[in-house]
Protein backbone atom coordinates (compact mmCIF):
# COMPACT_ATOMS: atom_id res chain seq x y z
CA UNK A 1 -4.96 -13.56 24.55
CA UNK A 2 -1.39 -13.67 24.21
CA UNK A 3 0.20 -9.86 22.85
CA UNK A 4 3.94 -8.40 22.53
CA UNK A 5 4.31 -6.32 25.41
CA UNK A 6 5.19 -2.75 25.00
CA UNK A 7 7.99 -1.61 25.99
CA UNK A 8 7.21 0.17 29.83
CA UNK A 9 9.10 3.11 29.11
CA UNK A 10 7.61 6.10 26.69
CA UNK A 11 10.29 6.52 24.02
CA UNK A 12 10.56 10.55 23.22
CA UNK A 13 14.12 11.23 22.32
CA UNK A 14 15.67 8.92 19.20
CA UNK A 15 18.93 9.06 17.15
CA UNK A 16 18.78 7.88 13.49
CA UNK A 17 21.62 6.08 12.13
CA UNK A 18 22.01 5.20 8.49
CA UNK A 19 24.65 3.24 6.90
CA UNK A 20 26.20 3.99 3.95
CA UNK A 21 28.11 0.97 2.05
CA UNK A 22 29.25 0.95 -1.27
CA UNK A 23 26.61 -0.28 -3.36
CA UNK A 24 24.52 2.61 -2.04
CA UNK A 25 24.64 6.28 -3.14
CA UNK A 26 25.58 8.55 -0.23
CA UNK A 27 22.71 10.87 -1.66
CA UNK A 28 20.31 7.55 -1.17
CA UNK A 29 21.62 7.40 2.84
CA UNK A 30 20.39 11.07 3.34
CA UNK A 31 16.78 10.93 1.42
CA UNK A 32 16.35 7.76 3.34
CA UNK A 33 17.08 9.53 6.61
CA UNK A 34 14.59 12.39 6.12
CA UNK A 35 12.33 9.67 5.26
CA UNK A 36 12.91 7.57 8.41
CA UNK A 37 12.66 11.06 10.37
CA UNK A 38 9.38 11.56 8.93
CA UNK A 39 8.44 8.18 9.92
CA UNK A 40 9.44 8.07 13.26
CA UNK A 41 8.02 11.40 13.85
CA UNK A 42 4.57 10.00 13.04
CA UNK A 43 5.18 7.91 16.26
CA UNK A 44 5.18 11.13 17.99
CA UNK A 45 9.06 10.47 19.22
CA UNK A 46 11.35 13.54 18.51
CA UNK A 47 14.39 12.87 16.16
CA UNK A 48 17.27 15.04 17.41
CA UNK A 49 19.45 14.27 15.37
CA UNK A 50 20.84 11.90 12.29
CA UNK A 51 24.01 10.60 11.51
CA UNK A 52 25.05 7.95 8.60
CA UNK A 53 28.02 5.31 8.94
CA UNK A 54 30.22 4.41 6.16
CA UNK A 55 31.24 0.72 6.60
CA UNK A 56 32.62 -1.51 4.03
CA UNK A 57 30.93 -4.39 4.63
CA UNK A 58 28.03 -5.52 7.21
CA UNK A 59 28.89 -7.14 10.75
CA UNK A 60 27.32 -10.11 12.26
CA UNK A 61 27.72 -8.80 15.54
CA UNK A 62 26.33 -5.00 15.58
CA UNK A 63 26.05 -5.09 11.55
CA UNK A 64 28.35 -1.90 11.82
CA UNK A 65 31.85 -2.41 13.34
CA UNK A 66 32.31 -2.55 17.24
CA UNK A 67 34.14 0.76 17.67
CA UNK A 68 31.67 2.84 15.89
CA UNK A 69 28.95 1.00 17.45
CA UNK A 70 30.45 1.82 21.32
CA UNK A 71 31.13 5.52 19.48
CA UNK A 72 27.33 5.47 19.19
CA UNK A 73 26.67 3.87 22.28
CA UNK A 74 28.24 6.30 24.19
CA UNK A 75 26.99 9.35 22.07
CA UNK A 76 23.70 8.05 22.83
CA UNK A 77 23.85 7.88 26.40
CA UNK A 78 25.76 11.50 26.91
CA UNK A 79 23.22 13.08 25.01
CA UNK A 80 20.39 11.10 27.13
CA UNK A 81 18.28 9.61 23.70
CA UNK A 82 15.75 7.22 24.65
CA UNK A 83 16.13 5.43 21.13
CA UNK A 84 18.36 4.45 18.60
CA UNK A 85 16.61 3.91 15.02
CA UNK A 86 18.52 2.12 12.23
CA UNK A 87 17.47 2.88 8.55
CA UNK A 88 18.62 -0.74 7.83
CA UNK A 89 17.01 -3.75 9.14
CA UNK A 90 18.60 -5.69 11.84
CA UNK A 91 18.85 -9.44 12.28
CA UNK A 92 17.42 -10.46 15.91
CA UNK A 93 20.73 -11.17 16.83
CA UNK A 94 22.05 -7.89 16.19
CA UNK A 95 19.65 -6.48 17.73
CA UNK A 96 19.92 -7.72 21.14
CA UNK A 97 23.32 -7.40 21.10
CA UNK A 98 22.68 -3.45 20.64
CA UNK A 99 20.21 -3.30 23.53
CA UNK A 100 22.39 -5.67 25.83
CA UNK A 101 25.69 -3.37 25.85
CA UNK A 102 23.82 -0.04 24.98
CA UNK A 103 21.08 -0.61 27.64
CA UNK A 104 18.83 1.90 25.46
CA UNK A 105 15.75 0.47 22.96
CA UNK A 106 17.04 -0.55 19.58
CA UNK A 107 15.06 -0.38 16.27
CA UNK A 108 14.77 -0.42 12.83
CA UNK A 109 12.58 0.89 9.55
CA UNK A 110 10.62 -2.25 9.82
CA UNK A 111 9.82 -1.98 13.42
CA UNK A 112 8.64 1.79 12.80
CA UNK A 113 6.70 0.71 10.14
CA UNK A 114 4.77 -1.84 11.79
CA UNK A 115 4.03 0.38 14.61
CA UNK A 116 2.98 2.87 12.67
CA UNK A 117 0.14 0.20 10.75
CA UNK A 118 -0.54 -1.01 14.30
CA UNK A 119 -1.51 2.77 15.49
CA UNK A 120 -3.33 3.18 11.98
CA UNK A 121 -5.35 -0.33 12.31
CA UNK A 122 -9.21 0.65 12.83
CA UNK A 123 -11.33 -2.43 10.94
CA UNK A 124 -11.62 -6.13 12.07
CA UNK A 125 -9.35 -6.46 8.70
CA UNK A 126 -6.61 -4.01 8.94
CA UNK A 127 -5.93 -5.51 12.90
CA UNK A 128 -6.00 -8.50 11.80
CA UNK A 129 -3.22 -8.19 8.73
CA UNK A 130 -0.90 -5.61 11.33
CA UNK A 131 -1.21 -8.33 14.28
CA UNK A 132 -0.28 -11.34 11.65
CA UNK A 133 2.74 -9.23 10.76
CA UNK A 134 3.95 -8.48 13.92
CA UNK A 135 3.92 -11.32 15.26
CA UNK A 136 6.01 -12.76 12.64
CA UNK A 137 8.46 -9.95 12.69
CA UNK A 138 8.17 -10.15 16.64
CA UNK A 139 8.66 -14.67 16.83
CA UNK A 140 12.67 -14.32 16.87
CA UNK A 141 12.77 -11.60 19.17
CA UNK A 142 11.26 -12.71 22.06
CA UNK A 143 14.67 -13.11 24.16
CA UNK A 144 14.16 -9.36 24.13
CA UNK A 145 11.91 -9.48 26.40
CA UNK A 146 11.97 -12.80 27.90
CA UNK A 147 15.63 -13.54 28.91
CA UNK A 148 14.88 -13.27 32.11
CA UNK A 149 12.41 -15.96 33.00
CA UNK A 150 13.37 -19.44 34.32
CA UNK A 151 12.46 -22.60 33.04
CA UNK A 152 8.97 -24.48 33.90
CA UNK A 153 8.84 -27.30 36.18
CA UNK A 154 7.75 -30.24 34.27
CA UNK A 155 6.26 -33.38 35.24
CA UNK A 156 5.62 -34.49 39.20
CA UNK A 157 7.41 -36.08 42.05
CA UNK A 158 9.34 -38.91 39.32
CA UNK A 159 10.13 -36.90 37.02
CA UNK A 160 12.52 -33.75 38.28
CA UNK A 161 13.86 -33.19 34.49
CA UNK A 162 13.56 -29.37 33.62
CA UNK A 163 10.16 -28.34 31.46
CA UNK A 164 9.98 -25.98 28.04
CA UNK A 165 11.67 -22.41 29.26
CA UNK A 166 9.44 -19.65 29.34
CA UNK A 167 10.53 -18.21 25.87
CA UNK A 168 10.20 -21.67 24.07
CA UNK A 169 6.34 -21.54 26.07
CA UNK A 170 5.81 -18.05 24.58
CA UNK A 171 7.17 -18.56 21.29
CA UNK A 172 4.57 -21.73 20.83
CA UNK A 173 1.88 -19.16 21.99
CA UNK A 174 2.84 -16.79 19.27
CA UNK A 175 3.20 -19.70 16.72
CA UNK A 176 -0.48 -20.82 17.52
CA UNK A 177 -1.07 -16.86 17.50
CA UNK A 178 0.42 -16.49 14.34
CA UNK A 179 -1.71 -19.68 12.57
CA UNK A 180 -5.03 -18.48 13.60
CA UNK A 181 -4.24 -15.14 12.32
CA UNK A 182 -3.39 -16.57 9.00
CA UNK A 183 -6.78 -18.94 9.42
CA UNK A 184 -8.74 -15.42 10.35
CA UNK A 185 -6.79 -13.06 6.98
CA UNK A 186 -7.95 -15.85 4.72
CA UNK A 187 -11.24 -15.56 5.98
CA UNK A 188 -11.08 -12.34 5.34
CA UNK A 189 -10.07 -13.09 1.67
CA UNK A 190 -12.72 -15.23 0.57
CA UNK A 191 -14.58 -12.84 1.72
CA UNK A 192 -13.06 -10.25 -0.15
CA UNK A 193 -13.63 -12.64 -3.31
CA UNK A 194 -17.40 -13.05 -2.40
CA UNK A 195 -17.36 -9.38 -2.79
CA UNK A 196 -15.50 -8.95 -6.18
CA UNK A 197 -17.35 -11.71 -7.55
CA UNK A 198 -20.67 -9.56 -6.52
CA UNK A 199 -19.30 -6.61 -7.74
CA UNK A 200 -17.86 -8.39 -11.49
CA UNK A 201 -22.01 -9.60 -11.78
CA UNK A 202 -23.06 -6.14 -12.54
CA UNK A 203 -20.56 -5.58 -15.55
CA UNK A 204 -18.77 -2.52 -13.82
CA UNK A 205 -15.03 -2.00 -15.02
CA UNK A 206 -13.02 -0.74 -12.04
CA UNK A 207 -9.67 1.38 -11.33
CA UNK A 208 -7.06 0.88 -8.42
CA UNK A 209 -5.51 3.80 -6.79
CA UNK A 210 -2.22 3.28 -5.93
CA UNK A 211 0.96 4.95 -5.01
CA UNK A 212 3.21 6.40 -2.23
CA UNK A 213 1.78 7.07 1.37
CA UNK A 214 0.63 10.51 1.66
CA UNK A 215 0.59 11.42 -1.83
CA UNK A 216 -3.42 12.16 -2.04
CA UNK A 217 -5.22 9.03 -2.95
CA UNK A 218 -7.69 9.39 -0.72
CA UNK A 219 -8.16 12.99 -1.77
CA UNK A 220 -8.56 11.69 -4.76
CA UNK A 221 -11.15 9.50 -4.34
CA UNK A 222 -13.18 12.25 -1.88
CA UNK A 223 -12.88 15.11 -4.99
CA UNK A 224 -13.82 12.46 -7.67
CA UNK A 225 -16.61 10.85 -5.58
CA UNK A 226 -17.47 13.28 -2.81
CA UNK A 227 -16.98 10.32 -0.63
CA UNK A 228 -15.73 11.00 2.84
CA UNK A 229 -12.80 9.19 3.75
CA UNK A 230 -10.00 9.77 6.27
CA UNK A 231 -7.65 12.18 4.35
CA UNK A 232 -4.92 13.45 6.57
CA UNK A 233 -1.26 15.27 5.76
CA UNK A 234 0.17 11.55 7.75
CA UNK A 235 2.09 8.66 6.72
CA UNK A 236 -0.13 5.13 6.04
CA UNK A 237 -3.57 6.89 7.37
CA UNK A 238 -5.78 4.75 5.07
CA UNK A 239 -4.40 1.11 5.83
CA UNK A 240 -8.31 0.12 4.48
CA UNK A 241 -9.59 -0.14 0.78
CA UNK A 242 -12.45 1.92 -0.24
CA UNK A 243 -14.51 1.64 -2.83
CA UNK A 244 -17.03 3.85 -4.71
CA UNK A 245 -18.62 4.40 -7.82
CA UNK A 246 -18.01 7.60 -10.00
CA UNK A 247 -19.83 8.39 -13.07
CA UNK A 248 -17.58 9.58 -15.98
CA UNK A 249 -19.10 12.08 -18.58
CA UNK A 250 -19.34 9.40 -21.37
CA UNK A 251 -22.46 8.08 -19.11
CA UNK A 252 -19.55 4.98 -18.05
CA UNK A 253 -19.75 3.91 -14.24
CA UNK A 254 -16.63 3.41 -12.37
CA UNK A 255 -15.53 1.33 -9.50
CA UNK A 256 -13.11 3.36 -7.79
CA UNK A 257 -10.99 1.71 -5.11
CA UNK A 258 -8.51 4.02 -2.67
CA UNK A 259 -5.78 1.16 -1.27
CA UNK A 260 -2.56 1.71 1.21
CA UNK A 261 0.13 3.07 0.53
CA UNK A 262 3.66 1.89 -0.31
CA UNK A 263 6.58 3.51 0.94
CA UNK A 264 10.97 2.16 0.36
CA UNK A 265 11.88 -0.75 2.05
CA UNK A 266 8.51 -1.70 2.83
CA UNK A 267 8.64 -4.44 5.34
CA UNK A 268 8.51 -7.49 3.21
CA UNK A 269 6.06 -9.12 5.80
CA UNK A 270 3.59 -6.43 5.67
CA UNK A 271 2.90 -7.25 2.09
CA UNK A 272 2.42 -10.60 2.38
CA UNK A 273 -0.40 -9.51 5.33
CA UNK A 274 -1.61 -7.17 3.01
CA UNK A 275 -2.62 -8.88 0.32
CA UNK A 276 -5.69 -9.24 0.65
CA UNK A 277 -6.31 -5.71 0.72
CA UNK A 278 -3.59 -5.13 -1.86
CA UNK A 279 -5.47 -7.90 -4.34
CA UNK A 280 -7.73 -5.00 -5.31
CA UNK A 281 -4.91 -3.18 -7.71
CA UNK A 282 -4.47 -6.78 -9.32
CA UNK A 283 -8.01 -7.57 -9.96
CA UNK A 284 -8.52 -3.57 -11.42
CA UNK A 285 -8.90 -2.87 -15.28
CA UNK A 286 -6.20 -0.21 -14.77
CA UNK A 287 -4.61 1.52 -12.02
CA UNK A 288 -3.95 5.44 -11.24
CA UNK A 289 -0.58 6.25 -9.87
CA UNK A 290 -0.86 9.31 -7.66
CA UNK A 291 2.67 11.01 -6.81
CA UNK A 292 3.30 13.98 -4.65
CA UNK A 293 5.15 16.17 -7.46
CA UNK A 294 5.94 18.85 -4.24
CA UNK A 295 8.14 15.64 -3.10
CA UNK A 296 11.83 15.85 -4.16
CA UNK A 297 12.02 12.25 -4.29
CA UNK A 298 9.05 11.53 -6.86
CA UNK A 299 10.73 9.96 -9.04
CA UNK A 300 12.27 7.51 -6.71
CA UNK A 301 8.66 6.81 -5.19
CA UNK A 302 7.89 5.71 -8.85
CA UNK A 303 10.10 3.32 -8.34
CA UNK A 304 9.13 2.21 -5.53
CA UNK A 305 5.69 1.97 -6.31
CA UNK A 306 6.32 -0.11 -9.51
CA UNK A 307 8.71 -2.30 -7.73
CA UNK A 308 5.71 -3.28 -5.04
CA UNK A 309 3.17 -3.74 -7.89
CA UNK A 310 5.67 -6.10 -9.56
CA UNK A 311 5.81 -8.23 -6.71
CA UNK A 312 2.15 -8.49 -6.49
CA UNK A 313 1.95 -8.81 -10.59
CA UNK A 314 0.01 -5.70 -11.35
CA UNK A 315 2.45 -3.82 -12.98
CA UNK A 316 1.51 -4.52 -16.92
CA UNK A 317 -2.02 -3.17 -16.22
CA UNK A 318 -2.53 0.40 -18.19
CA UNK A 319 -1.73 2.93 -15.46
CA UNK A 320 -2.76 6.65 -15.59
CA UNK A 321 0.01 8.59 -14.19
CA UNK A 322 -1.21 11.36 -11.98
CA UNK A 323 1.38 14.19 -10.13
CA UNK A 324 -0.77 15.68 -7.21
CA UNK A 325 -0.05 18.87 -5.37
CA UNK A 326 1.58 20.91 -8.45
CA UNK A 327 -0.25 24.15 -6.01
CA UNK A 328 2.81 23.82 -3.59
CA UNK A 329 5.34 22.81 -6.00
CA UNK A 330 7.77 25.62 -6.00
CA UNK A 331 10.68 24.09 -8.50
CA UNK A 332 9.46 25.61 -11.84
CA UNK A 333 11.76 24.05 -13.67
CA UNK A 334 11.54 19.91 -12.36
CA UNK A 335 7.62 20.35 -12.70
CA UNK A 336 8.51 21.45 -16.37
CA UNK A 337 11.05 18.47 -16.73
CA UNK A 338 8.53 15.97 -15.28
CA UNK A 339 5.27 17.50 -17.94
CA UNK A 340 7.99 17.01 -20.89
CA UNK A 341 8.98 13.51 -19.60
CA UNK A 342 5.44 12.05 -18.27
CA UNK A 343 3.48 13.91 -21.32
CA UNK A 344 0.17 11.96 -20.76
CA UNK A 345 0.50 12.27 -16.96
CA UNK A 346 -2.43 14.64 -15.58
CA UNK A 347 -0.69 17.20 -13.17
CA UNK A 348 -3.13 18.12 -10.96
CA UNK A 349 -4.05 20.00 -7.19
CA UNK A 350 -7.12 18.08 -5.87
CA UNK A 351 -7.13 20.52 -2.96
CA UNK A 352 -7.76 23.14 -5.86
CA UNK A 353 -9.91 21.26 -7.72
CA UNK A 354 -7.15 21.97 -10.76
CA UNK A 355 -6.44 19.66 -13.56
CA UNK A 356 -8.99 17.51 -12.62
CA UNK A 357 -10.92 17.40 -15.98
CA UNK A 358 -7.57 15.80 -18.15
CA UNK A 359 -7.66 13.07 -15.54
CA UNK A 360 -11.23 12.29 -15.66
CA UNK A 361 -10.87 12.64 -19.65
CA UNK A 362 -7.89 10.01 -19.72
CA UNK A 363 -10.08 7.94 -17.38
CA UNK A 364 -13.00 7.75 -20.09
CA UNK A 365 -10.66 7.08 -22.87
CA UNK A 366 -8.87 4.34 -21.27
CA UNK A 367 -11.93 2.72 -20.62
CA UNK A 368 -13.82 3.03 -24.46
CA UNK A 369 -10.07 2.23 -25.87
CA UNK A 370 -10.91 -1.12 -24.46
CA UNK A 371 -14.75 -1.55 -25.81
CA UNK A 372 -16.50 -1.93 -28.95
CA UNK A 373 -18.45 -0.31 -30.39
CA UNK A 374 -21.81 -1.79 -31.42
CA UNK A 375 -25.11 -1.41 -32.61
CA UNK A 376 -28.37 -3.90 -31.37
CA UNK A 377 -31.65 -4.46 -31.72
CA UNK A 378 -33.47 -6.72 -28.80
CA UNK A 379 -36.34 -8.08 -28.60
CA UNK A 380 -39.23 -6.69 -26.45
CA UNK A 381 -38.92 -9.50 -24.17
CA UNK A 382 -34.83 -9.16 -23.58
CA UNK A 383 -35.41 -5.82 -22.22
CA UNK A 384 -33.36 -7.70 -19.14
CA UNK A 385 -30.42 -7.23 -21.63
CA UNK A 386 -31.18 -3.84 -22.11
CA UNK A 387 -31.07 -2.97 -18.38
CA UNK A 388 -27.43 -4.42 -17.83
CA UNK A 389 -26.66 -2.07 -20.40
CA UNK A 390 -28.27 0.80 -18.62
CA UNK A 391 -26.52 -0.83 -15.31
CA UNK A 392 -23.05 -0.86 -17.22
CA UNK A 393 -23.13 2.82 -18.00
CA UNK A 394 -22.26 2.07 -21.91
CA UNK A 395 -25.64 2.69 -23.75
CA UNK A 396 -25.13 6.12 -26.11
CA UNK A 397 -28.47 6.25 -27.91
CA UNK A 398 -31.50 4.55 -27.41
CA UNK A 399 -34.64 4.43 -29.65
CA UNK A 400 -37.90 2.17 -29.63
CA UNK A 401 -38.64 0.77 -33.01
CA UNK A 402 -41.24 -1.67 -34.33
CA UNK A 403 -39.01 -5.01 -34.08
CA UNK A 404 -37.62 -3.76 -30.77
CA UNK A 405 -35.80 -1.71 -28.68
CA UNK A 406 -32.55 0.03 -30.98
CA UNK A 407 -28.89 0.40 -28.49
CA UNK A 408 -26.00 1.63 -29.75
CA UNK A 409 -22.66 1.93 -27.05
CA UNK A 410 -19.70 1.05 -26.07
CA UNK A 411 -19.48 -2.88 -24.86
CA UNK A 412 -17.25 -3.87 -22.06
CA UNK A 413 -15.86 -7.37 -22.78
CA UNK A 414 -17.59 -8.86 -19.62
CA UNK A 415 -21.26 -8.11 -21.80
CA UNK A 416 -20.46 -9.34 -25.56
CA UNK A 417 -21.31 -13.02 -25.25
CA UNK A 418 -24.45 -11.99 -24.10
CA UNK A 419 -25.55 -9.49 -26.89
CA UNK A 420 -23.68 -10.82 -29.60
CA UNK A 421 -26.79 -12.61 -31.10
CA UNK A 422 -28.74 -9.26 -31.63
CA UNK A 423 -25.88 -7.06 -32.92
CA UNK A 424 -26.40 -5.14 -36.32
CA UNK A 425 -24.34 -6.88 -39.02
CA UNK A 426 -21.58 -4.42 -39.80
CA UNK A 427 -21.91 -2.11 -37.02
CA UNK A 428 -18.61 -3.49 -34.63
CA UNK A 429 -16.13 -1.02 -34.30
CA UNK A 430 -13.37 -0.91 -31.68
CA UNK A 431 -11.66 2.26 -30.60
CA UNK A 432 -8.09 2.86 -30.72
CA UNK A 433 -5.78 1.85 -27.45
CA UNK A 434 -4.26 3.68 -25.39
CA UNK A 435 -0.38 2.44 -24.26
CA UNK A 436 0.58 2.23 -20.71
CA UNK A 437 1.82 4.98 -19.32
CA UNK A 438 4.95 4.17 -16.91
């Protein structure tokens, strides 16, 4: 089975380079920088040090200009880094134009990103999805590590002609590589659909948890559902949904899904892999945004966050807004700007177990805002009707009378054509909505 080599020397040392042009805020080039140093960290590579490049406009050839790319060349090589990591993505081209003069491994964001997913990968899906997108970011940059390989022999004794080279054999491997991996995700998402559709039978609404990497979703989902999920202080360490159910106090069951998180400049690739596993935030009945309110770039990560559920066109769903980690915020005064600005947000420590209750309240009242209210009477012989009720965790009072069994609840929509005929005239009412909460 054909794989992108690795790259036979262990990279330990790296310089960061950002580029600053004017469009972007030089206060954007830094944030970004600690955020690529946190990345690349994950790798386990030492950053030692950082620099950002002011240019006016990109250039084909190095995408920064050729005398501060030999400045950095040279810097590089006197101060014995093992790596150079660009904040900005780099065209193939560019790249091996880097690693031809420099002689020293050149990357960018996207490439850290993808190794980090490929490090993360555990389940038959998650490989799967990080392998497709590799080897799509990898196709065009195979004279990398191929440049030096002749050409094949083709043909015998009459015909001397030259064959395919052995990058145009490889990058046909990769491009058969690349459509059974697409053949074996969307396996994968039927699959996922067979699953949904299973889980939409029993007439269970269901919430997405969503937001930046690392900001305690899968905490989260452990405190609300004593589940026990990977939860680590890392970048991207659940790349795999998981769902389970939670019981809210109204006597309402919950499908509770934890998904991956999203991070700036996610590579656009990735998403497209992810899909599948990112479909679960579309198909939800509302999502919770978790954001690390210790982080001094929340509000950006909103952004972000918002920005990625646009693309995937699960951004109108009602969102609860949820700021994690208030226990090691120490600005007083942004957490107080932030509870005056996000008013219905639930600020919370899940590692303290504080705040908890507002979030599981907002969670209840979401849901009734978007039931009715209703009073029945069945039959003796429905009592099938009855126990999808009892499934759906929406019955409120239940009492045996002479003509049948009396239910009064809260109806999700997914359970009114079925009950409609033995409703109580007169007894419909629907609850007040709540807005979405940005």
């Amino acid at each position: 089975m054909f794989e992108v080599r690795d790259r036979p020397k262990m990279v330990q040392r790296a310089l960061l380079v950002g580029v600053r042009q004017p469009s972007r805020n030089g206060d954007d080039v830094s944030d970004m920088l600690l955020e690529l140093a946190a990345l690349v960290e994950t790798l386990d590579i030492e950053v030692m040090e950082s620099m950002a490049i002011s240019i006016r406009k990109p250039h084909p050839h190095f995408f920064i200009g050729r005398g501060k790319a030999h400045s950095i060349m040279n810097h590089a090589k006197a101060e014995n880094y093992d790596c150079i990591v660009f904040d900005h993505a780099l065209t193939p081209a560019q790249q091996r134009n880097w690693e031809k003069e420099s002689r020293i491994c050149v990357i960018d964001r996207t490439e850290v990103i993808l190794d980090i997913f490929a490090r993360r990968a555990q389940t038959r899906e998650a490989v799967v999805q990080v392998g497709l997108a590799r080897m799509v970011y990898s196709l065009p940059r195979l004279t990398r590590a191929w440049t030096h390989l002749s050409r094949q022999r083709g043909g015998g004794s009459k015909m001397r002609g030259q064959g395919e080279t052995q990058l145009e054999a490889d990058q046909r491997i990769v491009r058969d590589r690349i459509a059974s991996l697409k053949k074996r995700l969307e396996v994968i998402r039927n699959q996922r659909k067979t699953q949904r559709k299973r889980r939409m039978k029993k007439p269970l609404p269901s919430a997405a948890i969503v937001g930046y990497t690392n900001a305690g979703k899968s905490s989260l989902l452990n405190c609300l559902t004593g589940a026990n999920i990977l939860a680590e202080n890392k970048l991207f360490a659940t790349l795999d949904p998981t769902t389970r159910q939670f019981l809210l106090p109204s006597g309402q069951k919950l499908l509770l899904t934890d998904t991956v998180g999203f991070v700036r400049k996610l590579p656009h690739n990735l998403i497209e892999a992810f899909k599948a596993t990112l479909e679960e935030a579309v198909v939800a009945d509302f999502l919770i945004h978790v954001l690390d309110v210790s982080n001094p770039e929340v509000e950006r990560h909103i952004q972000t966050t918002m920005r990625v559920l646009k693309e995937l066109g699960a951004d109108e769903k009602p969102i609860l807004t949820v700021f994690n980690k208030v226990d090691i915020c120490r600005d007083a005064f942004f957490l107080k700007r932030l509870q005056l600005q996000y008013p219905k947000a639930a600020f919370v420590s899940v590692r303290e177990n504080r705040g908890i209750g507002k979030l599981v309240q907002g969670m209840d009242d979401l849901l009734e805002s978007k039931t009715v209210y209703a009073e029945f009477v069945f039959p003796f012989d429905r009592y099938d009707l009855v126990a999808q009720l009892h499934q759906a965790g929406c019955v409120k009072e239940e009492k045996t009378r002479d003509e049948g069994v009396f239910i009064a609840g809260h109806i999700p929509p997914d359970l009114r054509d079925n009950v409609r005929s033995f409703r109580l005239n007169g007894s419909e009412n629907r609850t007040s909505s709540i807005p979405k909460q940005s």
